[in-house]
PDB file of N, CA and C in Angstrom:
ATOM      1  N   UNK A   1     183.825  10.332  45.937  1.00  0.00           N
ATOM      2  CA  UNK A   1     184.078  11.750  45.904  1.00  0.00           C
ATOM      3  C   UNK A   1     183.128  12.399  44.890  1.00  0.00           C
ATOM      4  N   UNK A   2     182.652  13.737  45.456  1.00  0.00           N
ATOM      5  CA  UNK A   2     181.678  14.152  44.376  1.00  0.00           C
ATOM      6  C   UNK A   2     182.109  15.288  43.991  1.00  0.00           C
ATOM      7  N   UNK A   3     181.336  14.721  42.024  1.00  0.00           N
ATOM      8  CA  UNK A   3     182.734  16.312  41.397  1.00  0.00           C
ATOM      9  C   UNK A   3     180.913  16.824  41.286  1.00  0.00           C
ATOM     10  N   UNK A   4     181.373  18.152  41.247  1.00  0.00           N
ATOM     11  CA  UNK A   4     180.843  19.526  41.017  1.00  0.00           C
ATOM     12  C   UNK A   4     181.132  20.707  40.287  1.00  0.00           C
ATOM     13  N   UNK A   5     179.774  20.599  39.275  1.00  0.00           N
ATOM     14  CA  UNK A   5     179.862  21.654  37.760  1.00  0.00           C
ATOM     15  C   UNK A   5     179.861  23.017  38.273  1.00  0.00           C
ATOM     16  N   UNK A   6     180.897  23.956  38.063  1.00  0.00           N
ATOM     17  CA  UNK A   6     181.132  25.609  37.937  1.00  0.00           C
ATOM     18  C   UNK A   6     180.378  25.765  36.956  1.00  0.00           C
ATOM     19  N   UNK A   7     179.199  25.839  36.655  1.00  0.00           N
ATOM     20  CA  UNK A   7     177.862  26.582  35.840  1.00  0.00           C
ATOM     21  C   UNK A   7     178.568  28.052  35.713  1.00  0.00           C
ATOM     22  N   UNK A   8     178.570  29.134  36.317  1.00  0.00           N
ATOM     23  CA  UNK A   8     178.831  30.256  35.732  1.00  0.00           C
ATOM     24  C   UNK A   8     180.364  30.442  34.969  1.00  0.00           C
ATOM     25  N   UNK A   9     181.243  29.626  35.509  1.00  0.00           N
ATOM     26  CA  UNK A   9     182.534  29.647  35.012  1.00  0.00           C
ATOM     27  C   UNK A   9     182.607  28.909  33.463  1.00  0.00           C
ATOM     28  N   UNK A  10     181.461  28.051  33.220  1.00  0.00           N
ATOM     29  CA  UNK A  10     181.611  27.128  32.275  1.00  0.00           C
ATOM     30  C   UNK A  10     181.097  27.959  31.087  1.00  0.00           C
ATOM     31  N   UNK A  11     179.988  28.720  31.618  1.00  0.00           N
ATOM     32  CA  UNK A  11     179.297  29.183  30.776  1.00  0.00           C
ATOM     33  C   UNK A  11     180.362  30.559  30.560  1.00  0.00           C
ATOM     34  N   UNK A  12     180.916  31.130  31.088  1.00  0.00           N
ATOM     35  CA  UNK A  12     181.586  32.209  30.715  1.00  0.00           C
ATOM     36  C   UNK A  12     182.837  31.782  29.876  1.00  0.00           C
ATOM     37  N   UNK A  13     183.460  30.775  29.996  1.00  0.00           N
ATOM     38  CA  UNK A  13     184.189  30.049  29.503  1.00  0.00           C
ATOM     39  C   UNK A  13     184.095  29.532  27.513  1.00  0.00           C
ATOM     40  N   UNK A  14     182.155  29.152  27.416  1.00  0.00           N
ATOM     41  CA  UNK A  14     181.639  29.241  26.347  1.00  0.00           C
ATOM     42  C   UNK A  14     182.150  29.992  25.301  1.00  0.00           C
ATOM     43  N   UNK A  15     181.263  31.173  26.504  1.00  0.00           N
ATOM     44  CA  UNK A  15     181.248  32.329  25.938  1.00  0.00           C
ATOM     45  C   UNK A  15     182.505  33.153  25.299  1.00  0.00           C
ATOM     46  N   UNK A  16     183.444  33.010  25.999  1.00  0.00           N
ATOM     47  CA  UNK A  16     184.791  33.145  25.040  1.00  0.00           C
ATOM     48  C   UNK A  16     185.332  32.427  24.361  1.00  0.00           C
ATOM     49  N   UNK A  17     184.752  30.999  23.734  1.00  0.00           N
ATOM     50  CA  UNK A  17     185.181  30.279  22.541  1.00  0.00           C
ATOM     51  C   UNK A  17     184.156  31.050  21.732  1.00  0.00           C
ATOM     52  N   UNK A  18     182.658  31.107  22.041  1.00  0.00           N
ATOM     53  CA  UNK A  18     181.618  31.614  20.564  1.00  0.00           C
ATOM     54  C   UNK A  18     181.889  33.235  20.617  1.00  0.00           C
ATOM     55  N   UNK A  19     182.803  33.770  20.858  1.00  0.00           N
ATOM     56  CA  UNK A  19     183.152  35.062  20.406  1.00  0.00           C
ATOM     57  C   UNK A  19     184.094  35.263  19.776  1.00  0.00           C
ATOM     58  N   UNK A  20     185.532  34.263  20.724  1.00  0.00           N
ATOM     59  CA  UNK A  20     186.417  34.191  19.217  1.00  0.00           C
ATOM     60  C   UNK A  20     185.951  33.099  17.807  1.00  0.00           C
ATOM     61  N   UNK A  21     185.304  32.536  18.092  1.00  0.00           N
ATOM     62  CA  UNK A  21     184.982  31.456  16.749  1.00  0.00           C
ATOM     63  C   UNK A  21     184.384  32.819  16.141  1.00  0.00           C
ATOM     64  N   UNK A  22     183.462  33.157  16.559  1.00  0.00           N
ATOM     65  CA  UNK A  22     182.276  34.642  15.553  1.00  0.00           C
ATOM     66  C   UNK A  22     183.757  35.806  14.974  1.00  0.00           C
ATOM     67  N   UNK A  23     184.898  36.083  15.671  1.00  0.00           N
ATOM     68  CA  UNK A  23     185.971  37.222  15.597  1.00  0.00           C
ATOM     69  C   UNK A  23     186.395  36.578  14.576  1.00  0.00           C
ATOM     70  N   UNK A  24     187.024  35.548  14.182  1.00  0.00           N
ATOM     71  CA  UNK A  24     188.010  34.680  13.254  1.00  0.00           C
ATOM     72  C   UNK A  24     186.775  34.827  12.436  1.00  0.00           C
ATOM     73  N   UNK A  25     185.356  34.152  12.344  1.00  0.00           N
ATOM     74  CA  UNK A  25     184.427  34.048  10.880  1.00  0.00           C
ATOM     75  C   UNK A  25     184.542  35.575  10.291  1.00  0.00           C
ATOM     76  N   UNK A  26     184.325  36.611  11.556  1.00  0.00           N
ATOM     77  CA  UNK A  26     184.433  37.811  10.643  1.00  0.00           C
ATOM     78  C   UNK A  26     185.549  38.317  10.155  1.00  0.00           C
ATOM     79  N   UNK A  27     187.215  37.733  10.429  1.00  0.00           N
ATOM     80  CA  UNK A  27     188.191  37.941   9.614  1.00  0.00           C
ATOM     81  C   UNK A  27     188.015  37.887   8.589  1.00  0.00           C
ATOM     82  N   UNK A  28     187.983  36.565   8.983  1.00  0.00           N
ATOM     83  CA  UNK A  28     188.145  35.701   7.007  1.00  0.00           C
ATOM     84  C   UNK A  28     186.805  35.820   5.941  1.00  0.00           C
ATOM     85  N   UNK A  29     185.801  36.261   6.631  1.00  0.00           N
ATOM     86  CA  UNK A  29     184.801  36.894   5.816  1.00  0.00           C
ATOM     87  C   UNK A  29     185.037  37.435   4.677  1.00  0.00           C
ATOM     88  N   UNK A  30     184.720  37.426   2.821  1.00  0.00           N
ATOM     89  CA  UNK A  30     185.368  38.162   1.973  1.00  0.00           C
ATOM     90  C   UNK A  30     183.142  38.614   1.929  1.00  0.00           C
ATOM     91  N   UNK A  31     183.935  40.027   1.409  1.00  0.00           N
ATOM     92  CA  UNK A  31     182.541  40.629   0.635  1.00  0.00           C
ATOM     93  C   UNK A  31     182.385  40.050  -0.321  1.00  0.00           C
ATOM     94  N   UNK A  32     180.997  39.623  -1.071  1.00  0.00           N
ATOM     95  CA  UNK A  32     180.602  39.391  -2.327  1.00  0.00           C
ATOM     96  C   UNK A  32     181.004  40.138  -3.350  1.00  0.00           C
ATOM     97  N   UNK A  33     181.416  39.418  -4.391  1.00  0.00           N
ATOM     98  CA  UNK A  33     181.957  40.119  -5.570  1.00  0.00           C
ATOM     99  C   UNK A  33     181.064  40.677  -6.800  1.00  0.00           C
ATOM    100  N   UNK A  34     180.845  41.794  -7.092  1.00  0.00           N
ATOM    101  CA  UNK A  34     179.514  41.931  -7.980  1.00  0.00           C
ATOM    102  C   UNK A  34     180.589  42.171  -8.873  1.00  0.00           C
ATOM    103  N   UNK A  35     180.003  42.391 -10.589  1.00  0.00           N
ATOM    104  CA  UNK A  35     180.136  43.067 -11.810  1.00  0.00           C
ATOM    105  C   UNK A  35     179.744  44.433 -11.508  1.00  0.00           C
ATOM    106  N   UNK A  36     180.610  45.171 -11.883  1.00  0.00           N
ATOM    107  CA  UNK A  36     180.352  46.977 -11.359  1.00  0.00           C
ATOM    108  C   UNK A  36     180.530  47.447 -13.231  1.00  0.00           C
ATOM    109  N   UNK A  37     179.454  48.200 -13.540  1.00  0.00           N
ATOM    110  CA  UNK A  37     179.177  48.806 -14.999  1.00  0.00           C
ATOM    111  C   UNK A  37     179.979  50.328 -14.531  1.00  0.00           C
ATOM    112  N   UNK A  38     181.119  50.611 -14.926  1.00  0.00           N
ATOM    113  CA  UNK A  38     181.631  52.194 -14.170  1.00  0.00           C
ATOM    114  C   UNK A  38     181.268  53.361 -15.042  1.00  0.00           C
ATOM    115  N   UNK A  39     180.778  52.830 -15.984  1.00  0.00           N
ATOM    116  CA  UNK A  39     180.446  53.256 -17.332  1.00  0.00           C
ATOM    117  C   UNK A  39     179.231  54.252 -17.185  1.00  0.00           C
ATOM    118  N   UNK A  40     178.584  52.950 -16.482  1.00  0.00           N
ATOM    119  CA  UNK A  40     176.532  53.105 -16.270  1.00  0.00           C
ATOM    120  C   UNK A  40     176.680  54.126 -15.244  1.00  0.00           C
ATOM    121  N   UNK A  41     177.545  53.597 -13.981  1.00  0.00           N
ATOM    122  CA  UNK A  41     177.465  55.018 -13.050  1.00  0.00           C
ATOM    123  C   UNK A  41     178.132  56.162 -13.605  1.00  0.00           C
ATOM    124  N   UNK A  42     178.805  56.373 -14.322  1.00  0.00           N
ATOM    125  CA  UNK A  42     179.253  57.747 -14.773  1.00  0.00           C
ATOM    126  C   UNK A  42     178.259  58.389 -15.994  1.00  0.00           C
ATOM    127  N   UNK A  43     177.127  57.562 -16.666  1.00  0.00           N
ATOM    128  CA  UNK A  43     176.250  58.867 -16.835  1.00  0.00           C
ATOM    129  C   UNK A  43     175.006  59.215 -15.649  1.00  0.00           C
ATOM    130  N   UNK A  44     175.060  57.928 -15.213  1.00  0.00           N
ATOM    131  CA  UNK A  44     174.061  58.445 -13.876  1.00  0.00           C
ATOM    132  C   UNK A  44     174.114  59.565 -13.248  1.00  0.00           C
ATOM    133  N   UNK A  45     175.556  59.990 -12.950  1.00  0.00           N
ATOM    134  CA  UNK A  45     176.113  61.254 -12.442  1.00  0.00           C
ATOM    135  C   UNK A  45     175.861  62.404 -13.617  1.00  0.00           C
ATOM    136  N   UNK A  46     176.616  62.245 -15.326  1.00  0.00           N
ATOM    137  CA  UNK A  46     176.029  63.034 -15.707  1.00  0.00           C
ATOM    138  C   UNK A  46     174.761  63.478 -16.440  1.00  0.00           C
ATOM    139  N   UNK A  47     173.722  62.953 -15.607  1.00  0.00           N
ATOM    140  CA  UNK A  47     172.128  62.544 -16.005  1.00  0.00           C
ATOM    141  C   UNK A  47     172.029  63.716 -14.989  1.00  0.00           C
ATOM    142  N   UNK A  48     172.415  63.329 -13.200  1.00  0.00           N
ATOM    143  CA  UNK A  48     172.328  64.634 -12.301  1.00  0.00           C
ATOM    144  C   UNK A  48     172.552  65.759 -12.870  1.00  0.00           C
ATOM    145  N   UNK A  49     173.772  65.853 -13.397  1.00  0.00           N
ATOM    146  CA  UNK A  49     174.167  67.894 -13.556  1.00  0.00           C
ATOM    147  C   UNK A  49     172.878  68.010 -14.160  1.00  0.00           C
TER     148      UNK A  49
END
């Protein structure tokens, strides 16, 4: 008996595991954490006026 590959089904099939795998990485994604000077930006502002 001969089995036979669904190519477009397989591949569409992929394609909705590497979109939710990419959906879940961008959940749990955290932004980088910098040191923020709030100090430095508040004469920056009053450097503007």
């Amino acid at each position: 008996m001969a089995v036979t590959t669904l190519k477009r089904k397989l591949r569409r099939k992929r394609q909705g595991q590497n979109t939710r795998v990419l959906r879940i990485k961008q959940l749990s994604a955290q932004p980088v954490i910098r040191n923020v000077d709030v100090e430095e930006i508040k004469k920056g502002f009053a450097e503007q006026k």
